[in-house]
N, C-alpha and C. Protein backbone atom coordinates (compact mmCIF):
# COMPACT_ATOMS: atom_id res chain seq x y z
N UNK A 1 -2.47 -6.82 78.97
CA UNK A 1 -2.28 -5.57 78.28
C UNK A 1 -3.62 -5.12 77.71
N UNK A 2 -3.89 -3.91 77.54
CA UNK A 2 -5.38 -2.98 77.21
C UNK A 2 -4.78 -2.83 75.84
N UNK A 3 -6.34 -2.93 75.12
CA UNK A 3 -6.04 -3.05 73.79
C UNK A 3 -7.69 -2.12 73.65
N UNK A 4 -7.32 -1.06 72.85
CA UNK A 4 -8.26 -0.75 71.97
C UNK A 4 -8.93 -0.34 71.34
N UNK A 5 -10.21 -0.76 71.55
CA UNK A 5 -11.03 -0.78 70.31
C UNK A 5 -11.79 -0.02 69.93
N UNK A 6 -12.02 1.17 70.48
CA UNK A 6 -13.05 2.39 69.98
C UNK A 6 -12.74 3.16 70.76
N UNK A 7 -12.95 4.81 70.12
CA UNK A 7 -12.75 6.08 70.99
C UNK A 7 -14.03 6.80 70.52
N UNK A 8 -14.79 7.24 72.42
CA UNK A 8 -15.66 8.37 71.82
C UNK A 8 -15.25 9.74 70.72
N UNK A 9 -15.64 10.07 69.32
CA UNK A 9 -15.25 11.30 69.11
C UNK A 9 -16.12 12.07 69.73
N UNK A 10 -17.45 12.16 69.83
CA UNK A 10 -18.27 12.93 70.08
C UNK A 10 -19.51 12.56 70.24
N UNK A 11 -20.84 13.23 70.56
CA UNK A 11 -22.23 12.88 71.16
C UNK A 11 -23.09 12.94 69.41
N UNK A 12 -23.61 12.42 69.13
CA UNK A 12 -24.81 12.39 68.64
C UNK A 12 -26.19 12.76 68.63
N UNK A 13 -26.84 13.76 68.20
CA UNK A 13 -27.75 14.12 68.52
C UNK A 13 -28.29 14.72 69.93
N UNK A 14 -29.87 14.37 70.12
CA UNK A 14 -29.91 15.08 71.45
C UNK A 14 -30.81 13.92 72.72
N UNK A 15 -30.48 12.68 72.02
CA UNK A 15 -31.06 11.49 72.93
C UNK A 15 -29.36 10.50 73.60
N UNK A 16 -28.48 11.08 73.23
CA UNK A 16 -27.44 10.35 73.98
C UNK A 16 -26.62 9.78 73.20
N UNK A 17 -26.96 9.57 72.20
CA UNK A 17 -26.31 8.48 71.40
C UNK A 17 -24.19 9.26 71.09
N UNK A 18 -23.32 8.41 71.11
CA UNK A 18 -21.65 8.59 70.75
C UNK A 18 -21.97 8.18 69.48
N UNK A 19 -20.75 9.10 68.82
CA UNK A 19 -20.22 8.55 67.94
C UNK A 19 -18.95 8.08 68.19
N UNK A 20 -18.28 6.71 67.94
CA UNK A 20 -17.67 6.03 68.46
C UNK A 20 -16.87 5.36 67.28
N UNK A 21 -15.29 5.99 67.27
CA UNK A 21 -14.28 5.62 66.36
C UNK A 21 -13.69 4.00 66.48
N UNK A 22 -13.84 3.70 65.39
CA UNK A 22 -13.35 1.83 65.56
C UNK A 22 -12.25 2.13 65.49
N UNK A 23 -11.79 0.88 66.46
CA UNK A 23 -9.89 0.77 66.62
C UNK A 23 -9.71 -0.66 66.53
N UNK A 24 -10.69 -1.53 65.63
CA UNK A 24 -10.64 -3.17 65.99
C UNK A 24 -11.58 -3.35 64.44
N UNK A 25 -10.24 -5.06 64.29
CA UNK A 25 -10.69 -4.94 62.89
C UNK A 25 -11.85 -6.13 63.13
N UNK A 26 -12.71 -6.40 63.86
CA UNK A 26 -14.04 -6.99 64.29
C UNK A 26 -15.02 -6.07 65.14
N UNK A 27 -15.02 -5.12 64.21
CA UNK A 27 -16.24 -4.40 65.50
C UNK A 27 -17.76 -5.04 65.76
N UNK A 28 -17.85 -6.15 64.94
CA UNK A 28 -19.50 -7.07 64.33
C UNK A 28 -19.66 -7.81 66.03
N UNK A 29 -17.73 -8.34 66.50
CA UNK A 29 -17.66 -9.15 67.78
C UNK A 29 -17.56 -8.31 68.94
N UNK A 30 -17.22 -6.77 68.93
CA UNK A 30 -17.35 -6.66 69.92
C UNK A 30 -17.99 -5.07 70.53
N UNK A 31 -18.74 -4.53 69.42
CA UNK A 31 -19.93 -3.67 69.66
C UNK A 31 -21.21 -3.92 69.58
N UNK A 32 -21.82 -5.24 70.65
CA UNK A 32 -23.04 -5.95 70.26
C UNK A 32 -23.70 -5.04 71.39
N UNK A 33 -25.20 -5.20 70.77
CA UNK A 33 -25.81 -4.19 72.73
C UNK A 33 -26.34 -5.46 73.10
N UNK A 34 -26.18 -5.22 74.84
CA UNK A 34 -26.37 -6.40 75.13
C UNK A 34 -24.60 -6.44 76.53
N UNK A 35 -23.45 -6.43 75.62
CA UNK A 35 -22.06 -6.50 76.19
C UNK A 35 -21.90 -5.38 77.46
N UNK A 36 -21.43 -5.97 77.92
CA UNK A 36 -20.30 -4.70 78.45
C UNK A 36 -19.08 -3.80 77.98
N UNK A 37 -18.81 -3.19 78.39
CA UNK A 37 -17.50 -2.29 77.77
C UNK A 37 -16.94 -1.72 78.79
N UNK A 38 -15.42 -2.05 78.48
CA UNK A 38 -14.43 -1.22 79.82
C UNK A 38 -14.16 0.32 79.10
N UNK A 39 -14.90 1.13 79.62
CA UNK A 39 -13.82 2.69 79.38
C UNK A 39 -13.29 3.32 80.00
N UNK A 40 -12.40 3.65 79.32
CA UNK A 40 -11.33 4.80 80.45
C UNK A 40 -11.50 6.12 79.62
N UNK A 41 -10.81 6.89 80.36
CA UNK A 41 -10.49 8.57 79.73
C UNK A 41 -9.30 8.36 79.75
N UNK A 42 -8.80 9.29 78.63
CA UNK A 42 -7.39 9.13 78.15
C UNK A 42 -6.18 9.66 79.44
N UNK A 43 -5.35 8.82 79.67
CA UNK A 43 -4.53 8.97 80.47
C UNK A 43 -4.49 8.45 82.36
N UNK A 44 -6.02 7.92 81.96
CA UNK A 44 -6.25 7.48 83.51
C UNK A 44 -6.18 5.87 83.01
N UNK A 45 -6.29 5.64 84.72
CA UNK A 45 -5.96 3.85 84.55
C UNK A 45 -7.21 3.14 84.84
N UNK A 46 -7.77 3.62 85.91
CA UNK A 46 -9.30 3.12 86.16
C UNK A 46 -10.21 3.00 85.06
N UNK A 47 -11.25 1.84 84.75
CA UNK A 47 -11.94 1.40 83.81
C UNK A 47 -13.23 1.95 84.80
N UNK A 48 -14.47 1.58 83.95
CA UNK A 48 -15.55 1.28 84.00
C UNK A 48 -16.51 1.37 83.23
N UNK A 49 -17.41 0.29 83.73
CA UNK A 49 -18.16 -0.62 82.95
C UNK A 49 -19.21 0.16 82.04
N UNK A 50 -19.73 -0.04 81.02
CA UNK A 50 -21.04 0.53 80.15
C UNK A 50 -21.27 -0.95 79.50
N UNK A 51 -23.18 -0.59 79.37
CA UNK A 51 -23.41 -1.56 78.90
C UNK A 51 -23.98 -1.28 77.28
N UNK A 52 -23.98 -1.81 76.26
CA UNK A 52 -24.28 -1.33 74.84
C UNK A 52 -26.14 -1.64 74.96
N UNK A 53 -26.43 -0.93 74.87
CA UNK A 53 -28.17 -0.91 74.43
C UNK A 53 -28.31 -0.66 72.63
N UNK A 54 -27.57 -0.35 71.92
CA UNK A 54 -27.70 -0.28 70.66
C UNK A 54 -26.56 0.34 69.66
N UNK A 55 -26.26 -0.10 68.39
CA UNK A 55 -25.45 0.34 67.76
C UNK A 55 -25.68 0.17 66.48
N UNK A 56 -25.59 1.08 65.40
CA UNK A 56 -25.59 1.42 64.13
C UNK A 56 -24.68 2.29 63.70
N UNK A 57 -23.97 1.72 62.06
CA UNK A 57 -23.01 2.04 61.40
C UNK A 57 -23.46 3.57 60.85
N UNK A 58 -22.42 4.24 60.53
CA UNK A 58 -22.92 5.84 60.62
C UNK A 58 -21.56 6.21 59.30
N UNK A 59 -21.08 6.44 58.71
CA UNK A 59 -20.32 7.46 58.24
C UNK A 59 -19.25 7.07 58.52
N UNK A 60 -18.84 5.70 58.30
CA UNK A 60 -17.83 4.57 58.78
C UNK A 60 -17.41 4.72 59.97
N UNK A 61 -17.87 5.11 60.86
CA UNK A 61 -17.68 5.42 62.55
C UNK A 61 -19.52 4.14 62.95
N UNK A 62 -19.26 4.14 64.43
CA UNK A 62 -20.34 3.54 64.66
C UNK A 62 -21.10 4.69 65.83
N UNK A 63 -22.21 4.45 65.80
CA UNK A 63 -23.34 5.21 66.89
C UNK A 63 -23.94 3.94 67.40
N UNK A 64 -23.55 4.59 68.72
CA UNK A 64 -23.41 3.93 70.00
C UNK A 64 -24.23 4.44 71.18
N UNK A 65 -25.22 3.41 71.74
CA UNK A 65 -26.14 4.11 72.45
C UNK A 65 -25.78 3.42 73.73
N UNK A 66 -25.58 3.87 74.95
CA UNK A 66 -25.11 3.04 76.63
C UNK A 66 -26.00 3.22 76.97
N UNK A 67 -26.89 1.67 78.16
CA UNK A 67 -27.42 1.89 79.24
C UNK A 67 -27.12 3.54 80.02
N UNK A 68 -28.15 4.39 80.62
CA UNK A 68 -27.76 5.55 81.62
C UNK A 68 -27.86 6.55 80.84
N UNK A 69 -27.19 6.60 80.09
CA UNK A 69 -26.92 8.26 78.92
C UNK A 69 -27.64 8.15 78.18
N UNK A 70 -28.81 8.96 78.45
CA UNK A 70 -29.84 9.46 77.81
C UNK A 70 -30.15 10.86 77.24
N UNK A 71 -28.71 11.67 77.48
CA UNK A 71 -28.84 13.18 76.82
C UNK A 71 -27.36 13.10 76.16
N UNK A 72 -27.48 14.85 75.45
CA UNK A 72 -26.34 15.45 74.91
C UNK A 72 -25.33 15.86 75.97
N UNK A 73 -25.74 16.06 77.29
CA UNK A 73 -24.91 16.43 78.20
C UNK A 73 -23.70 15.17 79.03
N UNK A 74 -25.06 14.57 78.99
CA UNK A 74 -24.37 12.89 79.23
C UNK A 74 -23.40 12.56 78.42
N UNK A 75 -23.77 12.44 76.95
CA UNK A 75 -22.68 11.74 76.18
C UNK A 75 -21.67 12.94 76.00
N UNK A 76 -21.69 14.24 76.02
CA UNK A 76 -20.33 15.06 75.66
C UNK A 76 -19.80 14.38 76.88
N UNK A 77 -20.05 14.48 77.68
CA UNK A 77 -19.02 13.75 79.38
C UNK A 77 -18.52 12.54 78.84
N UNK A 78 -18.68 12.44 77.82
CA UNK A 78 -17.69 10.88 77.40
C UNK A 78 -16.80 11.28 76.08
N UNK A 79 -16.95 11.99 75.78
CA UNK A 79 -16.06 12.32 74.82
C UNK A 79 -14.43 12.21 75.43
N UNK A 80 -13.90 11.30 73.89
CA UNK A 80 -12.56 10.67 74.72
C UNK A 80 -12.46 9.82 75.42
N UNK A 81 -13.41 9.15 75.76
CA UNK A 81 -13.39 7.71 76.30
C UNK A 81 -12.98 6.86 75.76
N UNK A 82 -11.99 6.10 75.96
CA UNK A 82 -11.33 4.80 75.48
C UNK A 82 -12.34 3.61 75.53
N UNK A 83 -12.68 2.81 74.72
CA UNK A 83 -13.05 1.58 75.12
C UNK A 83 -12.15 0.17 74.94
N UNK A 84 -12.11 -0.54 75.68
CA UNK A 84 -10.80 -1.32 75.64
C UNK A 84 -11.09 -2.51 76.24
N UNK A 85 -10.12 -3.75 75.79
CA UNK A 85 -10.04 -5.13 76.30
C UNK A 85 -8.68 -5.73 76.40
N UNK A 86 -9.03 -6.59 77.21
CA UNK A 86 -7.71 -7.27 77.51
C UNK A 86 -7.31 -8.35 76.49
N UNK A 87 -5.70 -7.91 76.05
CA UNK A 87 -5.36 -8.99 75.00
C UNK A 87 -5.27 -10.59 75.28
N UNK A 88 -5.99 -10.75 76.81
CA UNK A 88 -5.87 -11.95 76.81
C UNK A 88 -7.35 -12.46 76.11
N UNK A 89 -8.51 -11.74 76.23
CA UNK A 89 -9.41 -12.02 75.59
C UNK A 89 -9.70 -12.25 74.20
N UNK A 90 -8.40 -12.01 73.38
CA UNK A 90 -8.89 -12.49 71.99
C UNK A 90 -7.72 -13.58 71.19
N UNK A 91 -8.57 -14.24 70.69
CA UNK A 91 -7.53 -15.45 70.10
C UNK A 91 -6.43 -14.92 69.54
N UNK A 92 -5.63 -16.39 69.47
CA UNK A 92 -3.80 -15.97 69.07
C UNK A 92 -3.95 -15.65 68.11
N UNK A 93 -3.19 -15.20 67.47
CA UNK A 93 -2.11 -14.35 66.24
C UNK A 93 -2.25 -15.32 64.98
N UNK A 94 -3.19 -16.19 63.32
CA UNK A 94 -2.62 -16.89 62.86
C UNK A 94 -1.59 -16.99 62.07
N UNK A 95 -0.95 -18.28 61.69
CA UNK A 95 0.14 -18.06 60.59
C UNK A 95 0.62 -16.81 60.16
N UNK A 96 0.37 -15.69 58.74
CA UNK A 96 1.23 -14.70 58.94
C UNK A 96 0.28 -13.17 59.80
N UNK A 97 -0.16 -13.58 60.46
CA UNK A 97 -1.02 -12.83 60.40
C UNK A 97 -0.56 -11.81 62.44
N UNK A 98 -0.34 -11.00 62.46
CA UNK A 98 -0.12 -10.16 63.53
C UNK A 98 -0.94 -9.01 64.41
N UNK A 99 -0.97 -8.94 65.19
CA UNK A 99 -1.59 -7.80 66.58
C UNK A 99 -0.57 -6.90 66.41
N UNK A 100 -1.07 -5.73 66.59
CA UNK A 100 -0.49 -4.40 66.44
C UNK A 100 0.82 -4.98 67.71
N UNK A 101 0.06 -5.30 69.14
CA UNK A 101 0.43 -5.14 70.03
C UNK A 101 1.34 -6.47 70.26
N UNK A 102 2.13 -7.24 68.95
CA UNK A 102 2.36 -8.81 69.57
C UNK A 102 4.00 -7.64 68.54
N UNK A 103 3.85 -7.24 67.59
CA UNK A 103 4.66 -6.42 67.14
C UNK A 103 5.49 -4.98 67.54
N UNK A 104 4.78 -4.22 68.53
CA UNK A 104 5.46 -3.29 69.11
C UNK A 104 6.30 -3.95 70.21
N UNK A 105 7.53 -3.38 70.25
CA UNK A 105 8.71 -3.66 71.21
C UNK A 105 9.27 -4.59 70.74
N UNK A 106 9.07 -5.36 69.56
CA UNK A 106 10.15 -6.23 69.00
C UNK A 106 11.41 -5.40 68.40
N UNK A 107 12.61 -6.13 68.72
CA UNK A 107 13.86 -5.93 68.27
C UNK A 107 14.10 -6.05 66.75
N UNK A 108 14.67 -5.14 66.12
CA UNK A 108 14.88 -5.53 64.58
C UNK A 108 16.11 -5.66 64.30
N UNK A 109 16.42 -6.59 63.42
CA UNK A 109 18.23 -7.36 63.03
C UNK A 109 18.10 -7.25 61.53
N UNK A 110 19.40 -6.28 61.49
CA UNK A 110 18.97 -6.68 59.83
C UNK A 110 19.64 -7.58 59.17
N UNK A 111 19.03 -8.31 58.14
CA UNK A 111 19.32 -9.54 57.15
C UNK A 111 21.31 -9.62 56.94
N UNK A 112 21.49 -10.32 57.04
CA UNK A 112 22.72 -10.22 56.00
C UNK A 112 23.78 -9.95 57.28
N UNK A 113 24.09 -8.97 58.23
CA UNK A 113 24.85 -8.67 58.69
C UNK A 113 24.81 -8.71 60.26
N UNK A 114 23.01 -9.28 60.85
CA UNK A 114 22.72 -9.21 61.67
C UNK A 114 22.84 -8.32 62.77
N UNK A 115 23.47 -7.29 62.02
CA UNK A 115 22.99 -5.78 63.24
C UNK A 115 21.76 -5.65 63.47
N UNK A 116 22.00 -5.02 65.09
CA UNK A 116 20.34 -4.35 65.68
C UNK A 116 20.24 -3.29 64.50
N UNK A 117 19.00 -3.01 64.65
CA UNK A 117 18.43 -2.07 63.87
C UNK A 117 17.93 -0.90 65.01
N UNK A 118 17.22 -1.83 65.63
CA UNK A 118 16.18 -0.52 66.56
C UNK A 118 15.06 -1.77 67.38
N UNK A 119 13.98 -1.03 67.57
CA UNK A 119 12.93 -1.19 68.26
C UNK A 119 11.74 -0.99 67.88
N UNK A 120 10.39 -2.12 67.05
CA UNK A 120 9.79 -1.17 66.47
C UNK A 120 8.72 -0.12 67.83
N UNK A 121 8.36 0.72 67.43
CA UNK A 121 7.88 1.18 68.25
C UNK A 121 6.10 1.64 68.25
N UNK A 122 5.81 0.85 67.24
CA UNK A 122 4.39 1.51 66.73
C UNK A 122 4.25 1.21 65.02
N UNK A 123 3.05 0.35 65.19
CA UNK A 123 2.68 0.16 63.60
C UNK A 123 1.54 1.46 63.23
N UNK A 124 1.89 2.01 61.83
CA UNK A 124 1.53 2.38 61.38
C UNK A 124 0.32 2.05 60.65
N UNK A 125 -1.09 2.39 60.12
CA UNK A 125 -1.86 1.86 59.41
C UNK A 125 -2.40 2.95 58.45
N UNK A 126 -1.78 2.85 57.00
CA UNK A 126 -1.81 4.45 56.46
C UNK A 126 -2.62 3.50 55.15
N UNK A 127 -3.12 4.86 54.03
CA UNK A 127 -3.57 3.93 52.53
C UNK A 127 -2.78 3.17 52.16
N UNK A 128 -1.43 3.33 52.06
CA UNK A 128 -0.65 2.38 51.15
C UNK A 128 -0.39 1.25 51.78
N UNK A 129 -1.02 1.12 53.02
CA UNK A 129 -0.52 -0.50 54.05
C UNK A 129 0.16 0.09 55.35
N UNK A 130 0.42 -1.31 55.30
CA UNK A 130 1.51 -0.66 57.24
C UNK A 130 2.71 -0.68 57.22
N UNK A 131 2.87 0.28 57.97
CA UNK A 131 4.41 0.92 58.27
C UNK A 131 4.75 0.37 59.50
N UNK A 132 6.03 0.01 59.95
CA UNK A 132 6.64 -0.40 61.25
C UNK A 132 7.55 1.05 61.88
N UNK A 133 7.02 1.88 62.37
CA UNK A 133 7.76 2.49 62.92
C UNK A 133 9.06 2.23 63.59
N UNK A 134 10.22 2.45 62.98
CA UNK A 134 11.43 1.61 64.30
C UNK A 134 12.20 2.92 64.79
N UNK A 135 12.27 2.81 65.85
CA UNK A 135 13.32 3.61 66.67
C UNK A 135 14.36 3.00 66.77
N UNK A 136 15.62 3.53 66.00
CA UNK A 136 17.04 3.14 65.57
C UNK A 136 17.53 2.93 67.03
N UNK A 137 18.86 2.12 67.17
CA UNK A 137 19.77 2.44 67.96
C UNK A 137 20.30 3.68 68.52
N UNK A 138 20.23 4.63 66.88
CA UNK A 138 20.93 5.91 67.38
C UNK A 138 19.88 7.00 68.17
N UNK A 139 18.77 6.37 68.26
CA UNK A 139 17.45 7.07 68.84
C UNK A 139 16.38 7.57 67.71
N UNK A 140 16.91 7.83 66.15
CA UNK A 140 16.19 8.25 64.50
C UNK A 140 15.19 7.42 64.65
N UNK A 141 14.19 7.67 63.81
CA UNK A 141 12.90 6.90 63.73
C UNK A 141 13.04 6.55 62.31
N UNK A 142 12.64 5.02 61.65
CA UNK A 142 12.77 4.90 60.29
C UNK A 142 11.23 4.21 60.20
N UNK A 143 10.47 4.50 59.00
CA UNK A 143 9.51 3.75 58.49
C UNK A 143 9.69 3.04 57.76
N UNK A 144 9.40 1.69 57.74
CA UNK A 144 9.84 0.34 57.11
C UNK A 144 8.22 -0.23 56.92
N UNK A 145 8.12 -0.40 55.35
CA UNK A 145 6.76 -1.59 54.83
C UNK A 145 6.93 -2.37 55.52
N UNK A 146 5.63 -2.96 56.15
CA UNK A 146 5.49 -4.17 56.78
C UNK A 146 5.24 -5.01 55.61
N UNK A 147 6.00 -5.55 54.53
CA UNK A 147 5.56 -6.35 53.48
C UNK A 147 6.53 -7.85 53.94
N UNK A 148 6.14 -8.74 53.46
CA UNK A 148 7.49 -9.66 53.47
C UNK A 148 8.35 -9.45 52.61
N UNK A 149 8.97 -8.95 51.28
CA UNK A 149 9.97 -8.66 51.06
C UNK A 149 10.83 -7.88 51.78
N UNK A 150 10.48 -7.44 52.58
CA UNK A 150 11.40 -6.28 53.33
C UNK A 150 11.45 -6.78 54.84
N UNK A 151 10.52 -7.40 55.69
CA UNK A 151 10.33 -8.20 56.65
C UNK A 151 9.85 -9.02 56.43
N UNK A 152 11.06 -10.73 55.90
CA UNK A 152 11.08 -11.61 55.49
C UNK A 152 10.60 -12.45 57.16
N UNK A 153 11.25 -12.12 58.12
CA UNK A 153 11.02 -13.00 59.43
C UNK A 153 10.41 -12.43 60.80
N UNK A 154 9.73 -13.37 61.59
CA UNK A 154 9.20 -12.57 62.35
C UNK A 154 9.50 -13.77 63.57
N UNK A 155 9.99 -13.28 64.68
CA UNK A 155 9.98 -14.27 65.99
C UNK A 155 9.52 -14.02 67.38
N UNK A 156 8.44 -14.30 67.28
CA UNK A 156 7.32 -13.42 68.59
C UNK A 156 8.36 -13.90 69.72
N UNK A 157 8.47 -14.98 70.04
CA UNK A 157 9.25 -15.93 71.01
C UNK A 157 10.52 -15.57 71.29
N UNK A 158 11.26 -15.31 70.32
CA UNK A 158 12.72 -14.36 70.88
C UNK A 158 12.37 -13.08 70.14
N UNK A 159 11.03 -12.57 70.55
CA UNK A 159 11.40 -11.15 70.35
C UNK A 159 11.65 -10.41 69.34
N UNK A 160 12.18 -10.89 68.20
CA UNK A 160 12.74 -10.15 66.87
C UNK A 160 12.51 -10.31 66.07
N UNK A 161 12.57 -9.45 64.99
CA UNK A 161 11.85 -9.54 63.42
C UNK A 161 13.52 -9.07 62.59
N UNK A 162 13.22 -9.39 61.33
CA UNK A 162 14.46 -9.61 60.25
C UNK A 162 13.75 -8.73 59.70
N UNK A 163 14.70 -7.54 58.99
CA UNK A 163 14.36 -6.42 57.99
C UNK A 163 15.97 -6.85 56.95
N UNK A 164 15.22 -6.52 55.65
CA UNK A 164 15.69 -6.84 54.14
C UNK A 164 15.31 -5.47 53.95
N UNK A 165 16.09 -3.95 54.07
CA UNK A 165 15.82 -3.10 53.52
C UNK A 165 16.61 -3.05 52.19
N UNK A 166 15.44 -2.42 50.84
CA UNK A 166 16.19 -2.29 50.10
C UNK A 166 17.06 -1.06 49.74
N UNK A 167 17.94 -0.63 49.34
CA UNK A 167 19.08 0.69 48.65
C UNK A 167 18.38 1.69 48.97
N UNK A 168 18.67 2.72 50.11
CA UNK A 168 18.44 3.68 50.53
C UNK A 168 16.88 4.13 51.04
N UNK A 169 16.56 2.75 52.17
CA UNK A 169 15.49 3.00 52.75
C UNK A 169 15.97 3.50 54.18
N UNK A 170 16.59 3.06 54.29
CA UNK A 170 17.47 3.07 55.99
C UNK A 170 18.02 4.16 55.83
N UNK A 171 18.09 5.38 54.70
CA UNK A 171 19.21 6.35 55.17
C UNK A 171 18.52 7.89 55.58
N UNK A 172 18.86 7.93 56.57
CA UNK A 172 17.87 9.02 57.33
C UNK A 172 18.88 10.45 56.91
């Protein structure tokens, strides 16, 4: 599965350089120059390769300089480029600790009565923490804290996570 980790927003200046949105909470491991990088454009499947010649932190975004692209014309042609890796390339999941992507498509049961709930369908990452997006049974979308009081259990292996909603979180 493609996972990732930076999107061109836009070109930098007039020597080439992206500015390049982090989507990975290690960008130190994997915007070194020197690497390679798989990018795609949004909606295509084909990758290809860039190599990092340099990078500096900018305005909490990073600037990003590739082997080849040496103008403003060059790098607008990348605007929207995905950069991405395969989730087999990065270590497991520890103790409580979760991948966006080890959490989407899990089944949710809730506590107590063991009804489905839904499907989550997308974590959220907002100021106040993360949200589990779930798509109900009935097709409704509910936002649920990813806290452990409220998602006390989590079972990568069969698939499902336990929600403890409290008094009128669930009522859409």
């Amino acid at each position: 599965m493609e996972l990732v980790i930076g999107r061109v927003a836009k070109s930098h200046g007039v020597h080439g350089e992206l500015v390049v949105e982090v989507r990975t909470d290690a960008p130190e491991d994997r915007f070194i120059p020197g690497i390679e990088l798989r990018g795609r454009r949004d909606r295509e499947r084909a990758t290809r390769p860039y190599v990092i010649e340099a990078v500096r932190a900018h305005s909490g975004r990073l600037l990003v300089r590739l082997e080849g692209i040496r103008d403003r014309d060059a790098a607008d042609e990348l605007r929207g480029t995905l950069f991405v890796i395969d989730s087999a390339d990065i270590p497991p999941s520890e103790d409580d600790s979760y991948y966006d992507h080890e959490l989407e498509g899990l089944r949710a049961f809730l506590v107590g009565s063991g009804e489905e709930l839904g499907t989550v369908r997308e974590v959220l990452h907002t100021a106040a923490g993360e949200l589990l997006a779930i798509t109900t049974t009935e097709g409704k979308e509910v936002l649920v804290p990813f806290v452990t009081e409220i998602v006390p259990g989590i079972d990568l292996d069969a698939g499902r996570i336990s929600v403890a909603p409290p008094d009128g979180l669930l009522e859409l």
